[in-house]
Protein backbone atom coordinates (compact mmCIF):
# COMPACT_ATOMS: atom_id res chain seq x y z
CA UNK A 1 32.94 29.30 -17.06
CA UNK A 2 33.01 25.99 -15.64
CA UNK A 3 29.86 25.00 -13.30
CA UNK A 4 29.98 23.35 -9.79
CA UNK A 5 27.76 19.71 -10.07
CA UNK A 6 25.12 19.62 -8.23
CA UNK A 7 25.58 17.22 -5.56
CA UNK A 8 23.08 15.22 -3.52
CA UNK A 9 23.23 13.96 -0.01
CA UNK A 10 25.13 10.86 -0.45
CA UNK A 11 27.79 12.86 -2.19
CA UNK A 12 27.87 15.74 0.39
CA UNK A 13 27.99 13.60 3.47
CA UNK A 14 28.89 10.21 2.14
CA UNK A 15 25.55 8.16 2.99
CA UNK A 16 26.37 4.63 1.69
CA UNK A 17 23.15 3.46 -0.93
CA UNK A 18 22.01 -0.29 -1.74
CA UNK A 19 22.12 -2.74 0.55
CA UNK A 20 24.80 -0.89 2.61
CA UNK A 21 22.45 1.73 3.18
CA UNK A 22 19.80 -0.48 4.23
CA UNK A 23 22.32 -1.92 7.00
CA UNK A 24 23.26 1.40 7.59
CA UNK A 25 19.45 2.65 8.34
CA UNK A 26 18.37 -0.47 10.32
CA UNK A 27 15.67 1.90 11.74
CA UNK A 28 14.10 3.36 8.75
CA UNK A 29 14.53 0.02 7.21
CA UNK A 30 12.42 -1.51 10.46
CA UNK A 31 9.87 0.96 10.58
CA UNK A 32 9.46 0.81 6.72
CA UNK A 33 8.97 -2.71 6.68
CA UNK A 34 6.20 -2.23 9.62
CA UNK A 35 4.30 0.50 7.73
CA UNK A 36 4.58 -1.94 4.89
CA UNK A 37 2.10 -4.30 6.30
CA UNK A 38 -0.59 -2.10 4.62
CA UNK A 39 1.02 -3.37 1.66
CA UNK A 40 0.47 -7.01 3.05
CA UNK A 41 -3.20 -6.10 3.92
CA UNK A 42 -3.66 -4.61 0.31
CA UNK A 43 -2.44 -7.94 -1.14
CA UNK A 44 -3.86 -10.54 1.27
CA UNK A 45 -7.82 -9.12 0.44
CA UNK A 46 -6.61 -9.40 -3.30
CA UNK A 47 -5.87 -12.47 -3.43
CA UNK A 48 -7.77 -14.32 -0.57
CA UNK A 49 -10.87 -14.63 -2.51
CA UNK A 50 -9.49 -15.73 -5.63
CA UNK A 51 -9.18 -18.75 -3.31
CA UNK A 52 -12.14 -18.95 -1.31
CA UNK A 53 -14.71 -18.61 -4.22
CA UNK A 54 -13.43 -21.83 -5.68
CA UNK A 55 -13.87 -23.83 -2.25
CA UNK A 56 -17.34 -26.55 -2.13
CA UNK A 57 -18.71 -25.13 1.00
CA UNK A 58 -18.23 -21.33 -0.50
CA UNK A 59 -19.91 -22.67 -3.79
CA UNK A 60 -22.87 -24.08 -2.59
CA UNK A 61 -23.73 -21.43 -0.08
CA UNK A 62 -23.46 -18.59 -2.55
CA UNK A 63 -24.04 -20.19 -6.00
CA UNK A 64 -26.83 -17.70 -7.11
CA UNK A 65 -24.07 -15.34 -6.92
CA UNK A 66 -21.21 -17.09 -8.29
CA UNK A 67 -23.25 -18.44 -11.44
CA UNK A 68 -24.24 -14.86 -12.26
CA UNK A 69 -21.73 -13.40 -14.00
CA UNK A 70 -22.19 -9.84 -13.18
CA UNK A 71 -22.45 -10.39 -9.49
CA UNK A 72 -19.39 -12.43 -9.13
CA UNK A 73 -17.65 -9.96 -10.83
CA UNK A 74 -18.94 -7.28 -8.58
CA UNK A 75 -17.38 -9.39 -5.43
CA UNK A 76 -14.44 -9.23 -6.78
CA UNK A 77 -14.05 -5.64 -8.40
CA UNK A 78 -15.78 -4.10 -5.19
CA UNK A 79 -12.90 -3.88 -3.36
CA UNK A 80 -10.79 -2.07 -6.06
CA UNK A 81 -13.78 0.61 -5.96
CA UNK A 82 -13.53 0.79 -2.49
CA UNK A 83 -9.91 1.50 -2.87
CA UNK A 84 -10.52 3.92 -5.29
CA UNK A 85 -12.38 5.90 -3.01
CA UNK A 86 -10.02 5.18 0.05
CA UNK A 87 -7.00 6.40 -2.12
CA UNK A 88 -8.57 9.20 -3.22
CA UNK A 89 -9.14 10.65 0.09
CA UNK A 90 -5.86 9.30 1.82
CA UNK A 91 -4.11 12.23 0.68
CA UNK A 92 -6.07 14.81 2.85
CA UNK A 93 -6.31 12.91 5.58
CA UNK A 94 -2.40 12.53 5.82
CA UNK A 95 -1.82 15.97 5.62
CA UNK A 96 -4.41 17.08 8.02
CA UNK A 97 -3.89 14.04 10.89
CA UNK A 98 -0.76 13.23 9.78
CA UNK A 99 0.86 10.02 7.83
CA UNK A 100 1.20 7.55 10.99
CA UNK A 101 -2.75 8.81 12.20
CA UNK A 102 -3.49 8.45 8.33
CA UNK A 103 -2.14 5.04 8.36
CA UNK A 104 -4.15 4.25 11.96
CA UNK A 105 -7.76 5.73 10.25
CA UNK A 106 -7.45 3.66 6.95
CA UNK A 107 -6.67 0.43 8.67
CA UNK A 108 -9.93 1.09 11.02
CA UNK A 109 -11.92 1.06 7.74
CA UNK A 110 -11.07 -2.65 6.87
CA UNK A 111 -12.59 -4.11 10.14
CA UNK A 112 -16.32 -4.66 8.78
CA UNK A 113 -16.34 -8.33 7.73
CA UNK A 114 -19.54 -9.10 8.39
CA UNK A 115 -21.13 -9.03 5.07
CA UNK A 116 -19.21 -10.22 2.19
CA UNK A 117 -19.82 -7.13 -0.58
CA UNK A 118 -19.97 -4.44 2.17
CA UNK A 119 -16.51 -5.94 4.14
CA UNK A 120 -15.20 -5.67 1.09
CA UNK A 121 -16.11 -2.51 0.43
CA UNK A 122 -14.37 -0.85 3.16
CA UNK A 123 -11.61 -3.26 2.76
CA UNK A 124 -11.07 -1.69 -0.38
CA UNK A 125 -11.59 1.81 1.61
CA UNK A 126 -9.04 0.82 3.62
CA UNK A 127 -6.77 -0.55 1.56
CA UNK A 128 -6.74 1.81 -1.17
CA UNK A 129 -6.05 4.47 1.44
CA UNK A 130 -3.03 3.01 2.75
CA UNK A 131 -1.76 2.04 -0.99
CA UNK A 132 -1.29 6.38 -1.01
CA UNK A 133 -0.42 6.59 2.64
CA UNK A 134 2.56 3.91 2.89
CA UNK A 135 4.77 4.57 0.56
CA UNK A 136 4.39 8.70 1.54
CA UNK A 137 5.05 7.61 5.00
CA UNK A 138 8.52 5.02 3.87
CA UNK A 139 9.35 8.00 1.72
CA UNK A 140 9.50 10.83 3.99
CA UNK A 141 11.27 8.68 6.87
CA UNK A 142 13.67 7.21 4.51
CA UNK A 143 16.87 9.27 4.12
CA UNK A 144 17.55 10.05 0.17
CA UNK A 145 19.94 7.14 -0.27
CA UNK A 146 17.68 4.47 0.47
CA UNK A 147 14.35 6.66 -0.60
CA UNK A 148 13.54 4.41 -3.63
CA UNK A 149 14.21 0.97 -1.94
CA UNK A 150 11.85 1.66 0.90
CA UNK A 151 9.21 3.05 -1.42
CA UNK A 152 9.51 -0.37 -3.67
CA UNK A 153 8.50 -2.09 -0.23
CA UNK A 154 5.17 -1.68 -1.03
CA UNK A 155 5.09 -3.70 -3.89
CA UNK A 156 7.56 -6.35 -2.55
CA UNK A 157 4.84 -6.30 0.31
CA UNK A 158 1.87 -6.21 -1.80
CA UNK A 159 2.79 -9.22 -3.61
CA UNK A 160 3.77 -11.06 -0.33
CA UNK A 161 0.11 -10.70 0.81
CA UNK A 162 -1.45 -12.43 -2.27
CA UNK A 163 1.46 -15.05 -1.74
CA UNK A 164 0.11 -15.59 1.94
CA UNK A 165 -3.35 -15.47 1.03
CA UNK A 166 -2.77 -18.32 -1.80
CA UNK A 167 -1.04 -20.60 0.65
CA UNK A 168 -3.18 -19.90 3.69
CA UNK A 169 -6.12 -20.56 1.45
CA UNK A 170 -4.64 -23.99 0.11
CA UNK A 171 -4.53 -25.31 3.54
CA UNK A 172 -7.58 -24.56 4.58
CA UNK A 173 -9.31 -26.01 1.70
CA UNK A 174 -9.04 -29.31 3.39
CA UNK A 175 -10.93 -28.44 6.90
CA UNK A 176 -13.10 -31.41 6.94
CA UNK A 177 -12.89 -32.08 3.38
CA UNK A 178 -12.49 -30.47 0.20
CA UNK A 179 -16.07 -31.24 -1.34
CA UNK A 180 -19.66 -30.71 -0.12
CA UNK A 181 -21.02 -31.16 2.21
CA UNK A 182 -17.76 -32.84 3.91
CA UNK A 183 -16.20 -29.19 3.78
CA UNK A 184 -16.21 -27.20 7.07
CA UNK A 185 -17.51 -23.08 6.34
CA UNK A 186 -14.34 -22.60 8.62
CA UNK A 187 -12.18 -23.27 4.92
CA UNK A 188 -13.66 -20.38 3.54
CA UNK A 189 -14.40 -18.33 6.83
CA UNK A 190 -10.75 -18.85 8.41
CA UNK A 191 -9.32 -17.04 5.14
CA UNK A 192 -11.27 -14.14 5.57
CA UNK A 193 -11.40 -13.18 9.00
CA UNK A 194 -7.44 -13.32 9.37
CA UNK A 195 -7.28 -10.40 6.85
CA UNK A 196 -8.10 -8.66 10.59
CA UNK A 197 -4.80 -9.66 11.96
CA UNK A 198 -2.29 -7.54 9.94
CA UNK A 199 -4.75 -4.62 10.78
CA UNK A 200 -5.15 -5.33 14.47
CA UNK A 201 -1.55 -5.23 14.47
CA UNK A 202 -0.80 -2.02 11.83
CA UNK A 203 -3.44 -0.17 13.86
CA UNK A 204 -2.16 -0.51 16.93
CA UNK A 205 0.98 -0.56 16.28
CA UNK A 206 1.07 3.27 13.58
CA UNK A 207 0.72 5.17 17.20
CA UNK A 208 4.04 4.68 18.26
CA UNK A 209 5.44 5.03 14.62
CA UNK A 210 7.31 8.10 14.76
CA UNK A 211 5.84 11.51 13.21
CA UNK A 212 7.22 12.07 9.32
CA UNK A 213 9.70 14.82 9.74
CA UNK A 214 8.22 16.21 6.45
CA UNK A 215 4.85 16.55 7.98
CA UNK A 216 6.15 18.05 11.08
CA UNK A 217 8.03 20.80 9.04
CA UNK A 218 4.51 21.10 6.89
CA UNK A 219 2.35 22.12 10.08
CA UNK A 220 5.67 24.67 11.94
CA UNK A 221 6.78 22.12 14.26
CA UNK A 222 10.23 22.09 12.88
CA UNK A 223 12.12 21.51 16.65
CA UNK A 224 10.39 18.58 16.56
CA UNK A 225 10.81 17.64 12.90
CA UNK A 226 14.88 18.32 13.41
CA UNK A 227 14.64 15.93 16.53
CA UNK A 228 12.89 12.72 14.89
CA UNK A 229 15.29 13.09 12.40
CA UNK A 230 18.32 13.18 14.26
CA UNK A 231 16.67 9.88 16.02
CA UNK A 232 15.84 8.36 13.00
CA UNK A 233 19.55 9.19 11.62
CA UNK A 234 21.26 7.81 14.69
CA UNK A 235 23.32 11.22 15.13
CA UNK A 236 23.00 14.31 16.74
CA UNK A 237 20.94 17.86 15.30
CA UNK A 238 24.18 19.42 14.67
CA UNK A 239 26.02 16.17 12.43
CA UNK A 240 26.07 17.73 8.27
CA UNK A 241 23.54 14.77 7.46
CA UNK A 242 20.95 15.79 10.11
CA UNK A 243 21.22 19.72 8.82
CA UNK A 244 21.52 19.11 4.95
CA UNK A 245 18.08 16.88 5.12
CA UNK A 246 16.74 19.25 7.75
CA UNK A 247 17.20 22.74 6.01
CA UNK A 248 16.13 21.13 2.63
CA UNK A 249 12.70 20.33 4.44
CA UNK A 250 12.14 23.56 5.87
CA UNK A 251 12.85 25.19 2.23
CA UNK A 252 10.24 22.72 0.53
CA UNK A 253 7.76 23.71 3.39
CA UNK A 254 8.17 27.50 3.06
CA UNK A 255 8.00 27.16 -0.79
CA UNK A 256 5.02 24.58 -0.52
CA UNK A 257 3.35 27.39 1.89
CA UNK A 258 4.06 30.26 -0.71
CA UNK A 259 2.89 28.76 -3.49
CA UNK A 260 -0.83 27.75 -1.80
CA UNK A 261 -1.11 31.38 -0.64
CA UNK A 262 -0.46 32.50 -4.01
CA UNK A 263 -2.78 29.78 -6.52
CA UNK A 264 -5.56 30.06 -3.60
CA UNK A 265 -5.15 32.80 -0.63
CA UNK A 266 -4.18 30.43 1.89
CA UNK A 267 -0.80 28.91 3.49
CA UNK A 268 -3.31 26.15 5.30
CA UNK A 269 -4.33 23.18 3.16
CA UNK A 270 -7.82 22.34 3.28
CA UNK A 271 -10.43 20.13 1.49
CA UNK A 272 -10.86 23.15 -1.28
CA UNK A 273 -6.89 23.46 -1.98
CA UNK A 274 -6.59 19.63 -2.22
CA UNK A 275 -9.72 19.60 -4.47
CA UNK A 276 -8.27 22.26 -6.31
CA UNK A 277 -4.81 20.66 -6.96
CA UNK A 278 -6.79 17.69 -8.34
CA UNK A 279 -8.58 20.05 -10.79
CA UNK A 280 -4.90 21.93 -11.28
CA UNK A 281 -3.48 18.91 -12.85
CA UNK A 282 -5.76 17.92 -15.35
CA UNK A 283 -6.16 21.77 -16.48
CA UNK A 284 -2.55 22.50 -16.78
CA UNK A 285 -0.84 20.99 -19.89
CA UNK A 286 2.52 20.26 -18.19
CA UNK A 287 0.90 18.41 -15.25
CA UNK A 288 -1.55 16.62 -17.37
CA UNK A 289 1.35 15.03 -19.12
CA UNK A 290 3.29 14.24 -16.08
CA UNK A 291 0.66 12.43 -14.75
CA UNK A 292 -0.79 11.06 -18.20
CA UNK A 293 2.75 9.10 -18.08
CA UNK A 294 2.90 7.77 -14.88
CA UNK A 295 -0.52 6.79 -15.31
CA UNK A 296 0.08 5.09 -18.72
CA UNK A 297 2.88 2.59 -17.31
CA UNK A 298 0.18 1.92 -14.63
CA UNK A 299 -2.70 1.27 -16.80
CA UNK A 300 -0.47 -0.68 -19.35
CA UNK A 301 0.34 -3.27 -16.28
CA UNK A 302 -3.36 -3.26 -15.68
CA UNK A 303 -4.25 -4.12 -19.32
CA UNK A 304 -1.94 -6.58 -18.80
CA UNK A 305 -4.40 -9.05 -17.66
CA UNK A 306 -2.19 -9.53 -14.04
CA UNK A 307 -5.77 -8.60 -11.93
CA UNK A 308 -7.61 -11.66 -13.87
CA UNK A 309 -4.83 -13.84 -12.60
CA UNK A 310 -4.82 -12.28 -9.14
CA UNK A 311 -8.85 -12.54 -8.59
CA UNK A 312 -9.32 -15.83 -10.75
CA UNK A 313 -6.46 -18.00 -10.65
CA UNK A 314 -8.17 -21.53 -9.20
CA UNK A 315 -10.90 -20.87 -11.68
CA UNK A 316 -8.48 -20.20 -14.65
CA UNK A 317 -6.90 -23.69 -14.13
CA UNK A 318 -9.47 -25.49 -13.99
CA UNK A 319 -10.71 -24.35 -17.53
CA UNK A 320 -7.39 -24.45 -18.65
CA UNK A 321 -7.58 -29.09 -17.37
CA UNK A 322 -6.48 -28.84 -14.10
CA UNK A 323 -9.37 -30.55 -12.43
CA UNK A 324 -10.05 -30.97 -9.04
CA UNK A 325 -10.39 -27.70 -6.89
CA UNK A 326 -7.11 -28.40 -4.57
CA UNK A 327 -4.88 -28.97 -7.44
CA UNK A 328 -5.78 -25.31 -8.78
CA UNK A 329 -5.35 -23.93 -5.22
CA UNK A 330 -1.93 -25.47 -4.82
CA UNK A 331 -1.26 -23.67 -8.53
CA UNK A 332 -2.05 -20.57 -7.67
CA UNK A 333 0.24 -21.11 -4.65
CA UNK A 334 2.97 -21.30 -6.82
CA UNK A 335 1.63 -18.36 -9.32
CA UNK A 336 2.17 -16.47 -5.70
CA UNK A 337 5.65 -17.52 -5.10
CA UNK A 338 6.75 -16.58 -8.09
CA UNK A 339 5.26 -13.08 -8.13
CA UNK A 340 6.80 -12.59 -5.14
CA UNK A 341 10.36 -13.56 -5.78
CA UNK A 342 9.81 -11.76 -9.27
CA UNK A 343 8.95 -8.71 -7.74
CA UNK A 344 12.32 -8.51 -5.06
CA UNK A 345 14.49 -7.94 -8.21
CA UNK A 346 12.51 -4.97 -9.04
């Protein structure tokens, strides 16, 4: 008996992929790249210290902590705990205030830079959150075509914020000098405080980012979720494209529903049922070794050393003979560049 192929959406209503489907979805493609400014965010607080801990001014007002090993490490690596914790509970908050409120609330959390270990602390908060929150959001607008490519923005914008932050950082080195006490604070404090502008603008901007048509089907407003995406889509709620992405929603949603009521006597997801999924995948074989995978790749790229570079580049070169605190900045400029062109590729 011969069997019909499954098709997918591209096939069944001839969605162009690649770059034609990019010029195709000009306004998933804009709203992607917006949302992707958490990415931006993420990267910018990554790198912008690996910068400012190397400048005179920065050295001589903090020194006790920047000659003790375990507390400079701790100014660093406090951000990725805070992002630890932000990721962690991005996920609820998505699917309770939805993705573009979810993207709003996590930006919100990186606006305490008043104290250096605390602002980055909910930096971190914020940033981790929108690490989970962004790509969800990119994925669920995107059609399937183009899914992928607007999920890689993340990265692509990740590494353009450490880029930013190398540069940004170079030139600032020189306000009023570049050693002590000829240096201006405004080299070090400039850096910082424009880590606020990317969230000024993603937080005010994620309330007129549309609804994810995903979430809408998730909490019953399914009208609505067939109307944003026969916006986003540029056709009408009857066109095969529109219907085909639109049905296959409302079937994930009903089956999504089913199986909660089933594992935990509810259809409503809830702090418990997103606790218990966490526990669900470490206690079920299968799942474990999904996720074991996905996490593997991860933690191989961690192990790779590419953090150390990120947080420590200035400092690196100048063990490494490249003396003089500007000439390691203007290194690590180019490190940035070519992370970022690396990364497009990818």
């Amino acid at each position: 008996m011969r069997r019909t192929p499954v098709t997918g959406l591209a096939e069944v209503t001839g969605t162009p992929t690649g770059l034609s489907g990019l010029v195709s979805n000009k306004k998933c493609l804009g709203l992607a790249l917006f949302a992707s400014l958490g990415g931006v965010l993420y990267g910018y607080n990554q790198g912008v210290f690996s910068q400012v801990q190397v400048m005179a001014d920065f050295e001589h007002r903090f020194a006790s902590t920047l000659n003790n090993s375990t507390a400079k490490g701790l100014l660093t690596r406090i951000l990725e705990l805070g992002a630890m914790l932000g990721a962690l509970s991005s996920s609820p908050l998505a699917d309770k205030f939805s993705r573009k409120a979810g993207v709003a609330l996590q930006v919100g959390a990186t606006n305490d830079v008043a104290y250096i270990y605390s602002g980055r602390w909910f930096a971190g908060m914020g940033v981790g959150g929108l690490s989970v929150i962004v790509p969800t959001f990119n994925a669920e607008l995107a059609p399937p075509s183009i899914r992928g490519t607007l999920v890689g923005l993340q990265q692509v914008a990740i590494c353009l914020g450490i880029m930013v932050s190398y540069w940004i950082g170079y030139g600032t080195n020189y306000i009023g000098g570049t050693t002590y006490p000829q240096q201006s604070s405004a080299a070090w404090r400039i850096p910082l405080a424009l880590q606020l502008v990317p969230a000024i603008v993603l937080c005010i901007g994620s309330w007129f980012l549309p609804y994810s048509p995903r979430w809408l089907m998730l909490v019953r407003r399914e009208e609505e979720s067939l109307a944003v995406l026969a916006r986003l889509r540029n056709q009408n709620t009857s066109s095969p494209e529109v219907q085909y992405e639109y049905l296959s929603l409302k079937v994930g949603a009903y089956a999504d529903r089913e199986t909660s009521r089933l594992r935990y006597g509810t259809e409503t997801k809830t702090w418990r049922t997103e606790v218990l999924e966490y526990k669900r995948i470490f206690t079920t074989n299968v799942l474990l070794h999904r996720v074991g995978l996905g996490a593997g790749v991860q933690a191989f790229g961690q192990w790779s050393g590419i953090n150390a570079i990120i947080y420590y580049a200035p400092t690196i070169f100048a063990q490494v003979g490249l003396s003089g605190g500007s000439i390691g900045l203007l290194a690590t400029g180019v490190v940035g560049i070519l992370m970022f062109v690396f990364t497009i590729p990818g």
